[in-house]
C-alpha atoms as a PDB file:
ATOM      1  CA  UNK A   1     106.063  -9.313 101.575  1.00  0.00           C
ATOM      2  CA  UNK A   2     109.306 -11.122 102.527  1.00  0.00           C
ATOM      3  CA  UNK A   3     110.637 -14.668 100.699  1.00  0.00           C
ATOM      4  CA  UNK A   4     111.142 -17.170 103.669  1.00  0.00           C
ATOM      5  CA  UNK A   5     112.185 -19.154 101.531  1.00  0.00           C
ATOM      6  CA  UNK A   6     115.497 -21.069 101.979  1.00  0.00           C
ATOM      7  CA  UNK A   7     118.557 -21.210  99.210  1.00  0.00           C
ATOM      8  CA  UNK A   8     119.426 -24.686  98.440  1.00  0.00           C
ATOM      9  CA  UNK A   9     122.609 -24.801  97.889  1.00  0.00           C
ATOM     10  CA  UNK A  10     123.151 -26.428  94.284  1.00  0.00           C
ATOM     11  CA  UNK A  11     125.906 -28.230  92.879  1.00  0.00           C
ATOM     12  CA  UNK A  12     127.538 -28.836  89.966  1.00  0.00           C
ATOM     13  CA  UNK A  13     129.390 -32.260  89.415  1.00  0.00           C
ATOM     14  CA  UNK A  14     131.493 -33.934  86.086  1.00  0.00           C
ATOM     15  CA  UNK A  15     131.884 -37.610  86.132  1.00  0.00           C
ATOM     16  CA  UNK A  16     131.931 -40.500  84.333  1.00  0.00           C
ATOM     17  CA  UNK A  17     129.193 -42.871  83.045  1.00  0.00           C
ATOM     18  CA  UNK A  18     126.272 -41.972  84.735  1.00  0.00           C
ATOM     19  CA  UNK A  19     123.470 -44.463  84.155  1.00  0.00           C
ATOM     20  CA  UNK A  20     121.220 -43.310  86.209  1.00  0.00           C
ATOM     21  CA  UNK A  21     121.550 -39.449  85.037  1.00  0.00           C
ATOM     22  CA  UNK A  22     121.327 -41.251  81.561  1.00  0.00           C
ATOM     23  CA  UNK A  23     117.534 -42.337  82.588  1.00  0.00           C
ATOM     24  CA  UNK A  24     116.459 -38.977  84.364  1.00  0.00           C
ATOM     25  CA  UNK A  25     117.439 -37.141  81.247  1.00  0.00           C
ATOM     26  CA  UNK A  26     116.042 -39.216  78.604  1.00  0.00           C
ATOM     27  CA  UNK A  27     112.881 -39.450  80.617  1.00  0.00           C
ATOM     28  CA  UNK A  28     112.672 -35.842  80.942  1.00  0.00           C
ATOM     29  CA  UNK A  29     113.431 -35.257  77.460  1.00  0.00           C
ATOM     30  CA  UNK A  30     111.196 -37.726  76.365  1.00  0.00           C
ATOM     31  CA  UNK A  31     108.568 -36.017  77.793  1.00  0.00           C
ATOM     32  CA  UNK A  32     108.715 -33.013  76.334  1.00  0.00           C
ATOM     33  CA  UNK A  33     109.486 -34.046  73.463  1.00  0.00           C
ATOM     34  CA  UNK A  34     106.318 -36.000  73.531  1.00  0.00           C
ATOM     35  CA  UNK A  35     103.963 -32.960  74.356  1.00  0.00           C
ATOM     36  CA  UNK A  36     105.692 -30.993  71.426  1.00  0.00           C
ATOM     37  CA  UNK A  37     104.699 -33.505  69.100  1.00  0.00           C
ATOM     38  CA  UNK A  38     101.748 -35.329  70.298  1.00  0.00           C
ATOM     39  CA  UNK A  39     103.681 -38.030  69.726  1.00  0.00           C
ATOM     40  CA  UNK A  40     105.301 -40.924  72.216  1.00  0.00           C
ATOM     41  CA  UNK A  41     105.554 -43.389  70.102  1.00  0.00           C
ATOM     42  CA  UNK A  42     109.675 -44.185  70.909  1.00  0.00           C
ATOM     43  CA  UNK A  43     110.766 -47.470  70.804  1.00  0.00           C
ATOM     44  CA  UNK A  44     113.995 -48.949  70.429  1.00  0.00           C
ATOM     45  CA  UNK A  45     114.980 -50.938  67.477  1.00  0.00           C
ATOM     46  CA  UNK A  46     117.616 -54.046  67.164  1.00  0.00           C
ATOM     47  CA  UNK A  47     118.527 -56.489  64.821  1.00  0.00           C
ATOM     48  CA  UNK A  48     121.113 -59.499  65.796  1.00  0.00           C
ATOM     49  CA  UNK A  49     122.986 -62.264  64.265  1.00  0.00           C
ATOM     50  CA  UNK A  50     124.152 -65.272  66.117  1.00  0.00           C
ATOM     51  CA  UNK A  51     125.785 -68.402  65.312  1.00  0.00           C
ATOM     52  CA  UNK A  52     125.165 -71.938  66.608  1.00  0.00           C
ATOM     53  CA  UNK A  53     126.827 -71.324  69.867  1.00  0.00           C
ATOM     54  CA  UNK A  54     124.510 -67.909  70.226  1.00  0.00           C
ATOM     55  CA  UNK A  55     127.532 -65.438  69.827  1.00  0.00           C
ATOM     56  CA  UNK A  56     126.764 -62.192  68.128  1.00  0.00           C
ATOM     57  CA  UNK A  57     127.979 -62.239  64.741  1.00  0.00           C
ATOM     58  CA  UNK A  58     126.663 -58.962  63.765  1.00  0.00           C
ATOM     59  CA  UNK A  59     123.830 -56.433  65.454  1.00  0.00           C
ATOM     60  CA  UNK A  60     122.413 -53.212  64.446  1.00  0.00           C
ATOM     61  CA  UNK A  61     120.451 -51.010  67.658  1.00  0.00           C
ATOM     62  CA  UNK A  62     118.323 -47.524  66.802  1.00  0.00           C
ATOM     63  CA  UNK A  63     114.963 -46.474  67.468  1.00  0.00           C
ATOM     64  CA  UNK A  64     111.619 -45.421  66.105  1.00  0.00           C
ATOM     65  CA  UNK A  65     109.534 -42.405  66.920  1.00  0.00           C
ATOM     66  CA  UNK A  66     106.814 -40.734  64.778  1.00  0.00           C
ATOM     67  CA  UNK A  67     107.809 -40.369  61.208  1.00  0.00           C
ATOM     68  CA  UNK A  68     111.678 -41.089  61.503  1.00  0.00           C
ATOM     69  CA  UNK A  69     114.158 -44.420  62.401  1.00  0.00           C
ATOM     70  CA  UNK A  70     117.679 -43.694  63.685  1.00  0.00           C
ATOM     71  CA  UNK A  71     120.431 -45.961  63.668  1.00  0.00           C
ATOM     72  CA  UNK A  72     123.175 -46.168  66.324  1.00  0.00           C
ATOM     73  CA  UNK A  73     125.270 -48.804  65.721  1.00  0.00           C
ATOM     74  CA  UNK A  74     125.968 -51.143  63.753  1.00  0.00           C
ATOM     75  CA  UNK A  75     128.558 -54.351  63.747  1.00  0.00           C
ATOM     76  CA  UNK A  76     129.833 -57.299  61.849  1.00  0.00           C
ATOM     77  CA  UNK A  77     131.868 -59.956  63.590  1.00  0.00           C
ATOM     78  CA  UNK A  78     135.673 -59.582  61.216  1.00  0.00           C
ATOM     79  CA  UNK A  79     135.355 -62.784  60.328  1.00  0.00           C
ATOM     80  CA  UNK A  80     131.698 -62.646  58.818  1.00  0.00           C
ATOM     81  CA  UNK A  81     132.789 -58.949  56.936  1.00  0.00           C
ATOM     82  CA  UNK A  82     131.430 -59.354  53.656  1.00  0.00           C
ATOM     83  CA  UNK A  83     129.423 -62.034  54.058  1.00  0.00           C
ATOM     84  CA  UNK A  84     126.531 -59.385  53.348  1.00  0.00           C
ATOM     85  CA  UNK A  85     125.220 -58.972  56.797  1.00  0.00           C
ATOM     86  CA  UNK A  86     125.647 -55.522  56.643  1.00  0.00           C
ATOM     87  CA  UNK A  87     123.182 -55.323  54.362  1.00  0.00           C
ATOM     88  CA  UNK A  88     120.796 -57.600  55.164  1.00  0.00           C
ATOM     89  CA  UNK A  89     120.763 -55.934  58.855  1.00  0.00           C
ATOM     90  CA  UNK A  90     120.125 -53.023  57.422  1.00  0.00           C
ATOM     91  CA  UNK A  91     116.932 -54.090  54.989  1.00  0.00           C
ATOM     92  CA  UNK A  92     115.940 -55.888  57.794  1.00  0.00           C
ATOM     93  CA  UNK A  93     115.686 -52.925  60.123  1.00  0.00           C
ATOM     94  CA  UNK A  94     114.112 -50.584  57.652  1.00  0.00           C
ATOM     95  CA  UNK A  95     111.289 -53.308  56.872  1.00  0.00           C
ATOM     96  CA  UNK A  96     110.426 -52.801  60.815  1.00  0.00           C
ATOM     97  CA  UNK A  97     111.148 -48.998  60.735  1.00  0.00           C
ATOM     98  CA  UNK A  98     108.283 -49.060  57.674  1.00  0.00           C
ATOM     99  CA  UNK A  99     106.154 -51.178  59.488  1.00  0.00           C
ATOM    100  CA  UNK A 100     106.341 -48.631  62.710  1.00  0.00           C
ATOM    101  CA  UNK A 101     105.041 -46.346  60.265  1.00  0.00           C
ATOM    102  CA  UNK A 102     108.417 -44.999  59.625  1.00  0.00           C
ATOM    103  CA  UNK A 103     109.158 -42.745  56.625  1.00  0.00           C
ATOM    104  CA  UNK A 104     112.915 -41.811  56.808  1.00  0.00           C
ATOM    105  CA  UNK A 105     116.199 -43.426  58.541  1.00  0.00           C
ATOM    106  CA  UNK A 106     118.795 -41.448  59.841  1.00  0.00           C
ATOM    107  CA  UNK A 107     122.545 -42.312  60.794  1.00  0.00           C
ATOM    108  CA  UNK A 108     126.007 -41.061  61.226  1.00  0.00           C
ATOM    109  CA  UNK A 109     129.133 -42.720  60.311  1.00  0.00           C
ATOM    110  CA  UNK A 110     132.660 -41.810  60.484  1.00  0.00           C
ATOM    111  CA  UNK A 111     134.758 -41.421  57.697  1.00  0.00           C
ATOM    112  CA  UNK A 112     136.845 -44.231  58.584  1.00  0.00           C
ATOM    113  CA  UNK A 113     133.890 -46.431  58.947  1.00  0.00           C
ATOM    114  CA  UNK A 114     131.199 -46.811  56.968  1.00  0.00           C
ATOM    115  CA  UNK A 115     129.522 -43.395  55.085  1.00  0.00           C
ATOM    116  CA  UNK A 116     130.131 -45.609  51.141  1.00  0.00           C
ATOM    117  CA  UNK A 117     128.269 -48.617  52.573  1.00  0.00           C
ATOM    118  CA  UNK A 118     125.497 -46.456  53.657  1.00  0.00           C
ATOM    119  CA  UNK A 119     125.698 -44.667  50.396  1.00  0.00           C
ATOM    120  CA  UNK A 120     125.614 -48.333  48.789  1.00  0.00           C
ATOM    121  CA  UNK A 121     122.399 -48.729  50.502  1.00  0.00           C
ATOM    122  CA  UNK A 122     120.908 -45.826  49.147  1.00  0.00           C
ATOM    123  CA  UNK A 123     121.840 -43.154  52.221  1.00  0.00           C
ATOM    124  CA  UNK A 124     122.944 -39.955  51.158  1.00  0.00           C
ATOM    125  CA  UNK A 125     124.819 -37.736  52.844  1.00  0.00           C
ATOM    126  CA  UNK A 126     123.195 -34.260  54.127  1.00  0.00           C
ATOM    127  CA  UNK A 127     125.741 -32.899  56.128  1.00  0.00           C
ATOM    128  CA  UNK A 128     129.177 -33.805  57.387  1.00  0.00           C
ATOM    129  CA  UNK A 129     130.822 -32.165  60.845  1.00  0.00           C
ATOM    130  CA  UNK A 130     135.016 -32.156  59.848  1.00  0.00           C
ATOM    131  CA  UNK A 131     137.335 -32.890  62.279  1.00  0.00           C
ATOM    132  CA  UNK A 132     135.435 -35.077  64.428  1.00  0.00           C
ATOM    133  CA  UNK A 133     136.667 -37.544  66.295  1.00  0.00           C
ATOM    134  CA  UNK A 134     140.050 -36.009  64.760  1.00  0.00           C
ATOM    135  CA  UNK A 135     141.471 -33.763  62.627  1.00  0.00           C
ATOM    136  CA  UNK A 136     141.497 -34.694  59.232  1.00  0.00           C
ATOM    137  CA  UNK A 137     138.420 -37.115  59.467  1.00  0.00           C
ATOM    138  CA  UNK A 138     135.026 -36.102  59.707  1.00  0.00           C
ATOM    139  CA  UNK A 139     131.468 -37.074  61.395  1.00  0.00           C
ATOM    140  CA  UNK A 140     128.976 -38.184  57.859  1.00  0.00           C
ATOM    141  CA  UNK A 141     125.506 -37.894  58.546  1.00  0.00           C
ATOM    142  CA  UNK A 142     122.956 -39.763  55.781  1.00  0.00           C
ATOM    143  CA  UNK A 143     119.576 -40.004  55.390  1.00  0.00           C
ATOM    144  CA  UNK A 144     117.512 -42.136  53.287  1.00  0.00           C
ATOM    145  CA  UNK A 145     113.717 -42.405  52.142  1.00  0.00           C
ATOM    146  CA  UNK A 146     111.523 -45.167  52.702  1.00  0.00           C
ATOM    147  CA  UNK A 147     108.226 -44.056  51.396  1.00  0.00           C
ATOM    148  CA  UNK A 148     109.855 -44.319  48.040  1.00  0.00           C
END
């Protein structure tokens, strides 16, 4: 038996931002990720802070799925820095991450940016990937409990 089958040639590209290979991977790995878990529960999480004239004083964005909330960034406007919205984005975001039926957040932070706040927040650190985004500084990654 012969393959009459015809090659497709195949090719393999580097670019730039890529939106729309953005949304063919995550849908594909959503997917399976889905039917490994039974679960497709994903949604995306935000918390913002604007002023009278609606401009973003401080945001957090993340995402729920199953047991777990992951945060991906997180802002204050400079002039608002210790005001305590740091904070209060964060309690804010974990209330709704409990409410999803969420049981632990996740985040990373680089040294130079924020791993003692998280730590102030009750975060602790579980592992730590040195000499990322440079040498001498290091990617923190924290985890904290909310079923406690």
């Amino acid at each position: 038996m012969t393959d009459d089958r015809q090659e497709t040639p195949l090719v393999l590209r580097t670019g730039g931002a890529d939106p729309e290979l953005d949304r063919q991977l995550s849908a594909g790995l959503d997917a399976h990720n889905f039917a490994a878990t039974g679960r497709d529960d994903l949604r995306e999480l935000t918390v913002k802070v604007e002023d009278s004239d609606g401009q973003l004083v401080a945001g957090l964005s993340g995402w729920t799925w199953a047991t777990c909330a992951g945060i991906g960034m997180v802002w204050v406007r400079e002039d608002s820095r210790r005001d305590g919205w740091g904070g209060r984005l964060l309690a804010t975001a974990e209330e709704e991450a409990r409410a999803r039926g969420c049981t632990q957040v996740v985040v990373s932070s680089f040294t130079f940016q924020a791993p003692g706040f998280y730590e102030r927040h009750g975060y602790a650190e579980f592992a730590r990937t040195e000499g990322v985004p440079v040498a001498g500084q290091a990617d923190v990654h924290l985890r904290k409990d909310l079923a406690g």
